[in-house]
C-alpha atoms as a PDB file:
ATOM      1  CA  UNK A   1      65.592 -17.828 -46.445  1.00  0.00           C
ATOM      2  CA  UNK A   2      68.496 -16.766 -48.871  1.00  0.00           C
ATOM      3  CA  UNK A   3      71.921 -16.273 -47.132  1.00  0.00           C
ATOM      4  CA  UNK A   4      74.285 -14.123 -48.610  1.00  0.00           C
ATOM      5  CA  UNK A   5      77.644 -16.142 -48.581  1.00  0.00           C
ATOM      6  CA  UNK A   6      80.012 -13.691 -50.932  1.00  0.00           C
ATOM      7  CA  UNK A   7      79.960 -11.702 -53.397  1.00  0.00           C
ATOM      8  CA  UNK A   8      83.004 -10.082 -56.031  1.00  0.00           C
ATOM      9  CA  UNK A   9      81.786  -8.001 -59.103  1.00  0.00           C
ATOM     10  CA  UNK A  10      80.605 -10.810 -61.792  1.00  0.00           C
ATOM     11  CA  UNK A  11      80.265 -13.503 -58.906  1.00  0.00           C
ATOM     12  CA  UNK A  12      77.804 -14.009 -56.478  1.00  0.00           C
ATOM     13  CA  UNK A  13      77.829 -17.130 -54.216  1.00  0.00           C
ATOM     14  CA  UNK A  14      74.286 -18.008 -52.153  1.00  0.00           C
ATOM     15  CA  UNK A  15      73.330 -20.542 -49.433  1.00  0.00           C
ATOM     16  CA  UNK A  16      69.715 -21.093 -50.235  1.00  0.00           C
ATOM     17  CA  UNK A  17      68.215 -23.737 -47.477  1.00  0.00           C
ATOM     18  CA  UNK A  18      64.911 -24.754 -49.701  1.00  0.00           C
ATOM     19  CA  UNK A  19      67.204 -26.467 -52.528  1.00  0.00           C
ATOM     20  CA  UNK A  20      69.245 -28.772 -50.008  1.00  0.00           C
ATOM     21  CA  UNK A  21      68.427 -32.391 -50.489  1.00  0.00           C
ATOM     22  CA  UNK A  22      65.902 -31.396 -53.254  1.00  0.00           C
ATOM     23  CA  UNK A  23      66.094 -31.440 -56.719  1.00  0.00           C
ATOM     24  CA  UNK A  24      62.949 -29.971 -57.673  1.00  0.00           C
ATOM     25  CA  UNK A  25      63.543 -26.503 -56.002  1.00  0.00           C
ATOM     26  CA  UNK A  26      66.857 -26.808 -57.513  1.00  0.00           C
ATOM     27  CA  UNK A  27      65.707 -27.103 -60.801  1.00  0.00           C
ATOM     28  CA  UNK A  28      63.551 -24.207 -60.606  1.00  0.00           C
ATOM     29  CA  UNK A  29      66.197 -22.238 -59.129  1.00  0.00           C
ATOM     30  CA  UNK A  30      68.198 -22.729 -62.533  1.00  0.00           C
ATOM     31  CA  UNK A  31      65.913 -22.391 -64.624  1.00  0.00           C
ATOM     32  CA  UNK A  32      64.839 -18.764 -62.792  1.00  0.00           C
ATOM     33  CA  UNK A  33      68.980 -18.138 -63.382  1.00  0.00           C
ATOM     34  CA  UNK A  34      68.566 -19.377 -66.996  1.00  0.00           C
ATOM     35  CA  UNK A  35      66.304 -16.734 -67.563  1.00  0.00           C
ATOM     36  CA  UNK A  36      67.371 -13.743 -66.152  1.00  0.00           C
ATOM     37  CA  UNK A  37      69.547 -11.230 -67.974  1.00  0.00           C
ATOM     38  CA  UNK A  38      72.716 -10.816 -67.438  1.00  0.00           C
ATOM     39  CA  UNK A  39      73.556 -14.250 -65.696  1.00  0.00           C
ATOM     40  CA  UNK A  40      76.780 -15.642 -67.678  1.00  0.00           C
ATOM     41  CA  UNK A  41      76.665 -18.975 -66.222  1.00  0.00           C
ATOM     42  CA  UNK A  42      75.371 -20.599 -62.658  1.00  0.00           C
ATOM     43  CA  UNK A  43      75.836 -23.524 -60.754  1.00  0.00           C
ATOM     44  CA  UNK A  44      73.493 -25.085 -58.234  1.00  0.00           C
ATOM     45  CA  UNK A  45      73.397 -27.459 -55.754  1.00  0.00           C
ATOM     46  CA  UNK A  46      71.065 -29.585 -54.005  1.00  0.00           C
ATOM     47  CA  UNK A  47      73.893 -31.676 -52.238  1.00  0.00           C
ATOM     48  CA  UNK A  48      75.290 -28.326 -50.574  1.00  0.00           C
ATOM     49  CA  UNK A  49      72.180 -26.092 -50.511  1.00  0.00           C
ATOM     50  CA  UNK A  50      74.581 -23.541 -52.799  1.00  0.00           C
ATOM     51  CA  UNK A  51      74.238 -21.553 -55.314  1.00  0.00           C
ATOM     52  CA  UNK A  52      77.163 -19.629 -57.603  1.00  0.00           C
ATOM     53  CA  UNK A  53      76.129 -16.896 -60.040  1.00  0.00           C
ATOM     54  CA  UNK A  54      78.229 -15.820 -62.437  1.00  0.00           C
ATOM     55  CA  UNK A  55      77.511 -12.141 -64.002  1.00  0.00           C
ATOM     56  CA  UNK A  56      77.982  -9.505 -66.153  1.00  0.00           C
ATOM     57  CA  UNK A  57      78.690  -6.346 -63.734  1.00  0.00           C
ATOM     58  CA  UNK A  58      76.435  -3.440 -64.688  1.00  0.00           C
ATOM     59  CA  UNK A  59      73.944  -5.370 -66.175  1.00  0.00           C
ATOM     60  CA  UNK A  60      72.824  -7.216 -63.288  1.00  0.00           C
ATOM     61  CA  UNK A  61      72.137  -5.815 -59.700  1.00  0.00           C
ATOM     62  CA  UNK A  62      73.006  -9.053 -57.590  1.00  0.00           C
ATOM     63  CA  UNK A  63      71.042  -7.556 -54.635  1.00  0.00           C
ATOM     64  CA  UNK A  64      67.896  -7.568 -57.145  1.00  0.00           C
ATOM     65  CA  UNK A  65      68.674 -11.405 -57.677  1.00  0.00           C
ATOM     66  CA  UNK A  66      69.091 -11.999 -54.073  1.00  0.00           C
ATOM     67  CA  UNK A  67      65.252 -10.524 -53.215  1.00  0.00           C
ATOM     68  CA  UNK A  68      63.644 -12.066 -56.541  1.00  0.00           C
ATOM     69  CA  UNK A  69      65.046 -15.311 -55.133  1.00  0.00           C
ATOM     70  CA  UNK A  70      63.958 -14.650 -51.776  1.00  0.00           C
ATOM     71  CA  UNK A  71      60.337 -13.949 -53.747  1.00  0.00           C
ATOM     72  CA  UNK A  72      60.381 -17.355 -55.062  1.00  0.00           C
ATOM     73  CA  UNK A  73      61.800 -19.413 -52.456  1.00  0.00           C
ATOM     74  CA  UNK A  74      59.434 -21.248 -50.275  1.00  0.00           C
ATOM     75  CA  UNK A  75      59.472 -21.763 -46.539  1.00  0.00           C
ATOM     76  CA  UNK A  76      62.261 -23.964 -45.034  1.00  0.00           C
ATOM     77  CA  UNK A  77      59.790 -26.063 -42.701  1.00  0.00           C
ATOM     78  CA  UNK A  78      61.291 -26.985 -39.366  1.00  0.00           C
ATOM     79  CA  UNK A  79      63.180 -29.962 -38.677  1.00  0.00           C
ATOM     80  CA  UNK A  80      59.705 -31.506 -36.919  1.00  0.00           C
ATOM     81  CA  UNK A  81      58.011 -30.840 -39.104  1.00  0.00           C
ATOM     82  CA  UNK A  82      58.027 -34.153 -40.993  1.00  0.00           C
ATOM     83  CA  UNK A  83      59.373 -34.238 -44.573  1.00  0.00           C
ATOM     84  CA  UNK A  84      56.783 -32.332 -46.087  1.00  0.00           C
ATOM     85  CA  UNK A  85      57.513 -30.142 -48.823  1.00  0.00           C
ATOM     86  CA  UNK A  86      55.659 -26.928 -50.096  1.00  0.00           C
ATOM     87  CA  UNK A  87      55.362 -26.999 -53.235  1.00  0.00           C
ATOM     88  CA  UNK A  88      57.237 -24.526 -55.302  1.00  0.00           C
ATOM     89  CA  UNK A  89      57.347 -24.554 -59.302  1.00  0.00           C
ATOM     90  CA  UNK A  90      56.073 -27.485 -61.368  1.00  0.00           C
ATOM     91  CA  UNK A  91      59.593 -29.684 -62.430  1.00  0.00           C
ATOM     92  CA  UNK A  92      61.360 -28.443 -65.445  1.00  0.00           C
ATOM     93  CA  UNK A  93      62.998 -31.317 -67.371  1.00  0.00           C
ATOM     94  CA  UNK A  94      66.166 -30.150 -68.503  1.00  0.00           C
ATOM     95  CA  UNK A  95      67.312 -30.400 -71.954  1.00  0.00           C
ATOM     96  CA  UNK A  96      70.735 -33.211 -72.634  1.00  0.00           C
ATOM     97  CA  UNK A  97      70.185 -34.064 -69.028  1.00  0.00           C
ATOM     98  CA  UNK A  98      70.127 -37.923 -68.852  1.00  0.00           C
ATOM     99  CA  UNK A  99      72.174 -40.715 -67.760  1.00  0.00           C
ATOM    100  CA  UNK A 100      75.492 -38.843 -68.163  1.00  0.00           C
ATOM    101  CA  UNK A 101      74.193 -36.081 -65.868  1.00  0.00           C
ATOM    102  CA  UNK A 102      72.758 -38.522 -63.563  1.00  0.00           C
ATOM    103  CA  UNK A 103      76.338 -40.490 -63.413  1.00  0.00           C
ATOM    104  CA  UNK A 104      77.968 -37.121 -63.045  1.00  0.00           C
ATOM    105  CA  UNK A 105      75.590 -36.038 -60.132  1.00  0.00           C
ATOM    106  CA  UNK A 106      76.042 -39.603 -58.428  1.00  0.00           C
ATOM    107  CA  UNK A 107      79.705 -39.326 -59.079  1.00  0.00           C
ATOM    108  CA  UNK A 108      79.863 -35.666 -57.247  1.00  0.00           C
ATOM    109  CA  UNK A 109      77.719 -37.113 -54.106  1.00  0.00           C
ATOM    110  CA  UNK A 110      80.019 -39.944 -54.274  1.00  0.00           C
ATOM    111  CA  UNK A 111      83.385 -37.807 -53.861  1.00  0.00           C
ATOM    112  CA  UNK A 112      81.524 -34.835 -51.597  1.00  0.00           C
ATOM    113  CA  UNK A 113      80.832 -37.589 -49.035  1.00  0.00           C
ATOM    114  CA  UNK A 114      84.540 -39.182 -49.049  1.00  0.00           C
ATOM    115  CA  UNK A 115      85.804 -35.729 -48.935  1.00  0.00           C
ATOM    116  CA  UNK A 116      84.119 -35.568 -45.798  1.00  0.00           C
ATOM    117  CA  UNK A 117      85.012 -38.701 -44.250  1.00  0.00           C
ATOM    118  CA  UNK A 118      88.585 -38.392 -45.062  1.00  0.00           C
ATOM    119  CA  UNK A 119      88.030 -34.550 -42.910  1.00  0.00           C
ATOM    120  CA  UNK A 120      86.114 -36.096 -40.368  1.00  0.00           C
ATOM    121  CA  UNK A 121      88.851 -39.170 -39.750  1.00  0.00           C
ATOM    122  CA  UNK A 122      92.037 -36.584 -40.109  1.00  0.00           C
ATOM    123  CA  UNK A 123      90.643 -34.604 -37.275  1.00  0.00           C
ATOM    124  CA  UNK A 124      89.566 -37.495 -34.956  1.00  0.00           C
ATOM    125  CA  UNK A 125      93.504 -38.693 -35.374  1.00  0.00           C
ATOM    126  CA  UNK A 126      94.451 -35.459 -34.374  1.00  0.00           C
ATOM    127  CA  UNK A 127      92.738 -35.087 -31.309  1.00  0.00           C
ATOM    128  CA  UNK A 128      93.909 -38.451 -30.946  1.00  0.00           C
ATOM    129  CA  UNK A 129      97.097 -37.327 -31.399  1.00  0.00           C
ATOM    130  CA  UNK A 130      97.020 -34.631 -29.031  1.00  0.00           C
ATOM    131  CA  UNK A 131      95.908 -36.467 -26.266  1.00  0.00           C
END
């Protein structure tokens, strides 16, 4: 399942559920973006489950993205299910991806989940506050 998040000409922004917490779908989900026409640049994420598309207008119908994704994108198994995956595409080593990208990655996991400490502790002191 592919969720529409928002969308200005040239910029598309997805929340796709198979790619969170998993690097392999991920992958494939660039390298589908890598490879389609008309895609200026992308970003994905398998910390957030997100995807940002960046396009040319005109020469990409981001609604024909959206359902070739949907094509590719495998079941999101429920939460009982176990930690099973289904497998997708085969991985796709990424060219000048090594340890700089892995001490970038660990470095963005790193400040995503401080980000959300510091949120979680500056609204627990305001309720605290409040009461």
């Amino acid at each position: 399942m592919i969720h529409h998040l928002h969308h200005v000409p040239g910029r598309l922004r997805l929340r796709v559920p198979a790619i969170k917490r998993n690097e392999h779908h991920a992958r494939a989900v660039g390298s589908l973006l890598r490879e389609t026409e008309g895609v200026l640049r992308h970003e994905v994420s398998s910390v957030t489950g997100s995807v940002v598309v960046h396009y040319v207008p005109g020469r990409l119908d981001p609604q024909r993205l959206i359902d070739r994704l949907r094509e590719l994108a495998p079941p999101v198994a429920p939460a009982t299910a176990g930690t099973a995956l289904v497998p997708w595409q085969p991985a796709l080593r990424q060219p000048g991806v090594g340890e700089h990208g892995l001490a970038q990655r660990i470095g963005k996991a790193l400040a995503t989940s401080l980000t959300e400490k510091l949120i979680e502790r500056s609204a627990m002191a305001l309720v605290a506050a409040l009461l």
